[in-house]
C-alpha atoms as a PDB file:
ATOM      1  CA  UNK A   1       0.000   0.000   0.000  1.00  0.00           C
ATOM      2  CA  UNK A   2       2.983   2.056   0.694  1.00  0.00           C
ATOM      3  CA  UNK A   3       4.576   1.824  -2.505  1.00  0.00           C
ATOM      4  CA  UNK A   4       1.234   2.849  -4.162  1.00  0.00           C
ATOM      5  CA  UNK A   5       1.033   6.208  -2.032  1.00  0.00           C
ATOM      6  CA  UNK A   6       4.534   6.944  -2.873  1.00  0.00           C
ATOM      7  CA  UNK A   7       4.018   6.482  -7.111  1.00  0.00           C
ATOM      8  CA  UNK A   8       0.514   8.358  -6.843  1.00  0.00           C
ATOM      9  CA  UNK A   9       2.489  10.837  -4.967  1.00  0.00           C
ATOM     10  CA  UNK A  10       5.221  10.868  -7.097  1.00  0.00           C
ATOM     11  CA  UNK A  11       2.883  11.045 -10.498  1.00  0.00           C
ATOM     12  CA  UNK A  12       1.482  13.843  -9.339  1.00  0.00           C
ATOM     13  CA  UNK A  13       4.492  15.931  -8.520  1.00  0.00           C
ATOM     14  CA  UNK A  14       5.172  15.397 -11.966  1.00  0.00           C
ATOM     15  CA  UNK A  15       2.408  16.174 -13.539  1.00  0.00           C
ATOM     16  CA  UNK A  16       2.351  19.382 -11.386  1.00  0.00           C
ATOM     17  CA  UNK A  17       5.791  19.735 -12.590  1.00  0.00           C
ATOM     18  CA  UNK A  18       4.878  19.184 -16.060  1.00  0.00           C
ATOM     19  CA  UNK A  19       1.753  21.982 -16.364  1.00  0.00           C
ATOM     20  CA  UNK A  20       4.392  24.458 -14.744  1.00  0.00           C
ATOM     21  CA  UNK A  21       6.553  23.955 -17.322  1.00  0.00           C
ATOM     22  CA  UNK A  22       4.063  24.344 -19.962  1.00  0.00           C
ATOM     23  CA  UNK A  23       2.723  27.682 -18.173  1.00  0.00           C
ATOM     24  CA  UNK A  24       5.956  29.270 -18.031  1.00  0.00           C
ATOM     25  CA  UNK A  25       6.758  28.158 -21.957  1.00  0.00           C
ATOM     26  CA  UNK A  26       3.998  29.894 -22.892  1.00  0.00           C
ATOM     27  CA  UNK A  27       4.305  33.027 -20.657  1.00  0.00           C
ATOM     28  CA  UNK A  28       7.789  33.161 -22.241  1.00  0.00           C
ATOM     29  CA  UNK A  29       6.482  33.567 -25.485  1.00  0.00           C
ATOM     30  CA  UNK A  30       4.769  36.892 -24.662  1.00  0.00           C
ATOM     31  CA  UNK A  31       6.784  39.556 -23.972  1.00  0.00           C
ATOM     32  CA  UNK A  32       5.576  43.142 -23.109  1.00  0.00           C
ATOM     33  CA  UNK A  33       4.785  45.569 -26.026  1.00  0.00           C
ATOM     34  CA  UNK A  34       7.781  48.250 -26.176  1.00  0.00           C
ATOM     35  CA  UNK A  35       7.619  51.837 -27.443  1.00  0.00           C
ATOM     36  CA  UNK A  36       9.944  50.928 -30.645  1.00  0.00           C
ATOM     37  CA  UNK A  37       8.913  47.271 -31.248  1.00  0.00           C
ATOM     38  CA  UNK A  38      11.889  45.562 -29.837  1.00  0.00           C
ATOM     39  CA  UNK A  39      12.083  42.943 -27.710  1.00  0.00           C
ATOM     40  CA  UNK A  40      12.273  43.300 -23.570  1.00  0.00           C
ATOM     41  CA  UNK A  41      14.950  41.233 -22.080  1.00  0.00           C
ATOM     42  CA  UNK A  42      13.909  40.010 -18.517  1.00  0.00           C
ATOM     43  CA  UNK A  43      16.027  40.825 -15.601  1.00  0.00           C
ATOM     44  CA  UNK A  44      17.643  44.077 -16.840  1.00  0.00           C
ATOM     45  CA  UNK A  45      17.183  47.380 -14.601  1.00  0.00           C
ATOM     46  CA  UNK A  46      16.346  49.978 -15.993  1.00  0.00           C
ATOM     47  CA  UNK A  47      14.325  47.339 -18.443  1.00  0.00           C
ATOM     48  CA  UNK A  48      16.176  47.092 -21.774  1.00  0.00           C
ATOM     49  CA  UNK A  49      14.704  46.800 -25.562  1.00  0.00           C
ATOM     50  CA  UNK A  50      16.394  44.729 -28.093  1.00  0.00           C
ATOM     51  CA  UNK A  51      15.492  46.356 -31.699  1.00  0.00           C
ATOM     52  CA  UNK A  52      16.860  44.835 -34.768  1.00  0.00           C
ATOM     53  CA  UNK A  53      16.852  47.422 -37.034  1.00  0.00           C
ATOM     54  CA  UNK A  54      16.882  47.516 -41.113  1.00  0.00           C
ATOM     55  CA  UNK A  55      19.941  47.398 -41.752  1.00  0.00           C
ATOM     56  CA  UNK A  56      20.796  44.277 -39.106  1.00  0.00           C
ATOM     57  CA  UNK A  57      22.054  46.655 -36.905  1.00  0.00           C
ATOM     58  CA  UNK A  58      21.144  46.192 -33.049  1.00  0.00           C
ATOM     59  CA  UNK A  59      19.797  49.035 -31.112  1.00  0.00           C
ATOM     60  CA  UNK A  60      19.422  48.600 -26.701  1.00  0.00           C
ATOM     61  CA  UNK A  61      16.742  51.266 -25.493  1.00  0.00           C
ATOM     62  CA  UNK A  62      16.317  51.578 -22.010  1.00  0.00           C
ATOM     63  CA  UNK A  63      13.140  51.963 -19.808  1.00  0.00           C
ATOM     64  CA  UNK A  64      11.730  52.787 -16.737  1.00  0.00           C
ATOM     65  CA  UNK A  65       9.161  50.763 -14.982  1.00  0.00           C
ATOM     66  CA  UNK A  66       6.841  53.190 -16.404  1.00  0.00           C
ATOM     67  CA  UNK A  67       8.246  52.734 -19.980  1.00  0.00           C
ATOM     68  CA  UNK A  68       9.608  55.709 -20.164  1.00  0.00           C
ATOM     69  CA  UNK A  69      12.761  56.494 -22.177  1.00  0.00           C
ATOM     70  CA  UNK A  70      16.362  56.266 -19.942  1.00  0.00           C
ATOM     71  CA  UNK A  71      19.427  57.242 -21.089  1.00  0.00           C
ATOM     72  CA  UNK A  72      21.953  54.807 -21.035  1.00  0.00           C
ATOM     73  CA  UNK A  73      24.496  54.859 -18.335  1.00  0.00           C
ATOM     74  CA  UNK A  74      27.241  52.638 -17.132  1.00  0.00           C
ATOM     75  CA  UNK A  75      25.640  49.494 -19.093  1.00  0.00           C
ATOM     76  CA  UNK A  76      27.406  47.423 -21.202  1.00  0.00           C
ATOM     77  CA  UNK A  77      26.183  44.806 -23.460  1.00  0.00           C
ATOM     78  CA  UNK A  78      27.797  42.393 -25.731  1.00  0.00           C
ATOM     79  CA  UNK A  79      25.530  40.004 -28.198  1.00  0.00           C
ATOM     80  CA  UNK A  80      26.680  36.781 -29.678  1.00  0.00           C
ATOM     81  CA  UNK A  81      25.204  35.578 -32.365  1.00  0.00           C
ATOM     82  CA  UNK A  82      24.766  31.406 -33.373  1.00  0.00           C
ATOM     83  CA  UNK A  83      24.280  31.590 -36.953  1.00  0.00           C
ATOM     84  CA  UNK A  84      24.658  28.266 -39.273  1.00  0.00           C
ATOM     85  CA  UNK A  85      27.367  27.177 -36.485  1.00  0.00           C
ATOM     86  CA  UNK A  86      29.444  29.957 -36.517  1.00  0.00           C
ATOM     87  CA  UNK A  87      29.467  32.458 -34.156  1.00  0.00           C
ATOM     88  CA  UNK A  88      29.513  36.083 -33.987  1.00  0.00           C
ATOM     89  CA  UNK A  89      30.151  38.983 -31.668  1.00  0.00           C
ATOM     90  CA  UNK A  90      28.471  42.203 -31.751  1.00  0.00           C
ATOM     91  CA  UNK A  91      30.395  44.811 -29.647  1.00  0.00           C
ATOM     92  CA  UNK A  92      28.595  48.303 -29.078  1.00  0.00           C
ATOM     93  CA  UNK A  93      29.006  52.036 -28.353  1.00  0.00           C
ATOM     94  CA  UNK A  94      26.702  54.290 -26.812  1.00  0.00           C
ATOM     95  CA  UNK A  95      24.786  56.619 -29.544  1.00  0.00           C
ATOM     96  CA  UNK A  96      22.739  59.465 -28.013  1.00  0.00           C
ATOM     97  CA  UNK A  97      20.713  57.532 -25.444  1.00  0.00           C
ATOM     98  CA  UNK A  98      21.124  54.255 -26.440  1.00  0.00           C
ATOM     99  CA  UNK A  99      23.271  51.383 -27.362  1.00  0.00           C
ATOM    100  CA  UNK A 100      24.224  50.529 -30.878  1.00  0.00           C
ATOM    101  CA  UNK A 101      26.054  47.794 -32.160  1.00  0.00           C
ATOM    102  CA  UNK A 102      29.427  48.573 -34.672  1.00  0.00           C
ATOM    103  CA  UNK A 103      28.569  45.885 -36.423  1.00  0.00           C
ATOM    104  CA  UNK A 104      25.374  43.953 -38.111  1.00  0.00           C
ATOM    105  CA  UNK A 105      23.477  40.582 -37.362  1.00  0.00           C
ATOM    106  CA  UNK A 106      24.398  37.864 -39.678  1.00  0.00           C
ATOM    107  CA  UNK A 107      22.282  37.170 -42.298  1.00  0.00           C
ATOM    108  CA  UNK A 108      18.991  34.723 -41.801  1.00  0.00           C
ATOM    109  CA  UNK A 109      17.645  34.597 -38.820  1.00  0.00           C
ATOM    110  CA  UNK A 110      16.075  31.135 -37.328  1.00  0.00           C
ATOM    111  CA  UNK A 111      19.776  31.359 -34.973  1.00  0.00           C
ATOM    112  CA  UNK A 112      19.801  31.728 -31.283  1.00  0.00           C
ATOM    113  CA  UNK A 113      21.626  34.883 -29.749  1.00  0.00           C
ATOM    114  CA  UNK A 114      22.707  35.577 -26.431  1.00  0.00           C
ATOM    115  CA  UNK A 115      23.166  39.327 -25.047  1.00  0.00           C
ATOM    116  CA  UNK A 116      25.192  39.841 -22.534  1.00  0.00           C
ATOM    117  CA  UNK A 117      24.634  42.740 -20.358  1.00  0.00           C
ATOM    118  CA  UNK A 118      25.940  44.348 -17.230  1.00  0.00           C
ATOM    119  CA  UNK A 119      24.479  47.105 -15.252  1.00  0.00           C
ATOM    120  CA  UNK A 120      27.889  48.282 -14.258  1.00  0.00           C
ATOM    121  CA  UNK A 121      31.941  47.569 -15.423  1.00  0.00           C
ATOM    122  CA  UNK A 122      32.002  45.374 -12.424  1.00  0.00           C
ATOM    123  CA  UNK A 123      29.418  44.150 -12.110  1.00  0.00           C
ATOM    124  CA  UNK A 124      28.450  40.089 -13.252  1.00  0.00           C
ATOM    125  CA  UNK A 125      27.050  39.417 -16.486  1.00  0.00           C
ATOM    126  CA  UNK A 126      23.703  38.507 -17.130  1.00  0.00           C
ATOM    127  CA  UNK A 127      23.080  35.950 -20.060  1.00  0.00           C
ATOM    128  CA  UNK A 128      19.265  36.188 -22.146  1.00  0.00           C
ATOM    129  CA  UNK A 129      19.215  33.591 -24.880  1.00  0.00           C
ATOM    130  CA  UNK A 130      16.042  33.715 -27.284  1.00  0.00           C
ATOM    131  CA  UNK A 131      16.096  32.777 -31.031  1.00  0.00           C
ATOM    132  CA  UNK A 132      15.860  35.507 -33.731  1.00  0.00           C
ATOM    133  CA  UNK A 133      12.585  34.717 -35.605  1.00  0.00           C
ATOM    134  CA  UNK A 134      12.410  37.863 -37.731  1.00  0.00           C
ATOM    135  CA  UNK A 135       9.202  36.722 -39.352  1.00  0.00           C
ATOM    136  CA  UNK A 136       6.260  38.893 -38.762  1.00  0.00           C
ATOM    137  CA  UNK A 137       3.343  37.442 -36.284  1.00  0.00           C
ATOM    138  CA  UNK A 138       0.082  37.552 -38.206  1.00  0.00           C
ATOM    139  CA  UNK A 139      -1.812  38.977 -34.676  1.00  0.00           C
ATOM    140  CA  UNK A 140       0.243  42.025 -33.457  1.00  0.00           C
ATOM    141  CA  UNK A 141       2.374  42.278 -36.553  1.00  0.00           C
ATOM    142  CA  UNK A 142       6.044  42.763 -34.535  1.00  0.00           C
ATOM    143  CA  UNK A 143       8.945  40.142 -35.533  1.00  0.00           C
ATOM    144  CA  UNK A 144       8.175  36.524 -33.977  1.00  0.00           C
ATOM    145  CA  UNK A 145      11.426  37.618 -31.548  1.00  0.00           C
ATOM    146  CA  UNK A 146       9.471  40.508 -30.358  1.00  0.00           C
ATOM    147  CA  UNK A 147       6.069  38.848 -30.725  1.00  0.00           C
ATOM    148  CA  UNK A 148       3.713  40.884 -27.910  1.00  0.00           C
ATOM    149  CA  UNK A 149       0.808  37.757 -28.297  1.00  0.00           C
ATOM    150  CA  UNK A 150       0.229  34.845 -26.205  1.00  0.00           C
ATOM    151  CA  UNK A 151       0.094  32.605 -29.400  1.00  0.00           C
END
């Protein structure tokens, strides 16, 4: 009887562990709306927008909890990009009051990319990995990497 408790018990932790997983996979997905149609990369203060722009370029916009325009500061951020197994690293200077990459995305997109940021010169870097999907989404009509829908 024992042994039945503990695999009911245990199939249920999973399955609770399983419908969490699915939850947060599709929270994921969505991502808040932001003023220039970039994405916003989680656990950045003040909150920062990733914009691809036309010409492959990167652009980092910064944000108050209000999403309000901040100058950029003392942040850094470096983005590598996965593309058809070679990688490449986009290095960036500040521009006005944002950050801009020297050089562009590789062509295609369909490749993961990781950004790299820190707050401060000292301080650790935090790693955001998403894939660049620069497809449109047919419901709010940003790039799938930006995508504001719970699709």
């Amino acid at each position: 009887m024992k042994s039945y408790l503990r695999i009911l018990t245990l199939a249920a932790a999973l399955g609770v562990g399983l419908f969490t997983a699915t939850a947060a996979d599709k929270h994921d997905h969505a991502h808040k709306a932001t003023p220039k149609g970039g994405r916003l990369l989680d656990k950045t203060e003040p909150h920062a927008e990733f914009v691809v722009e036309k010409d492959r370029t990167v652009t980092i916009n910064f944000y108050s909890e209000e999403m309000k325009p901040v100058a950029a500061t003392t942040q850094s951020v470096t983005v590598i990009a996965d593309a058809k197994g070679s990688k490449q690293t986009l290095q960036f200077d500040k521009k006005g009051d944002s950050l801009v990459s020297k050089a562009k995305l590789p062509e295609g997109d369909g490749y993961n990319v990781v950004v790299q940021f820190k707050q401060t010169p000292d301080a650790r870097p935090v790693n955001l990995r998403f894939e660049l999907d620069l497809t449109t989404c047919a419901e709010c009509k940003r790039a799938e990497y930006a995508c504001a829908c719970e699709h």
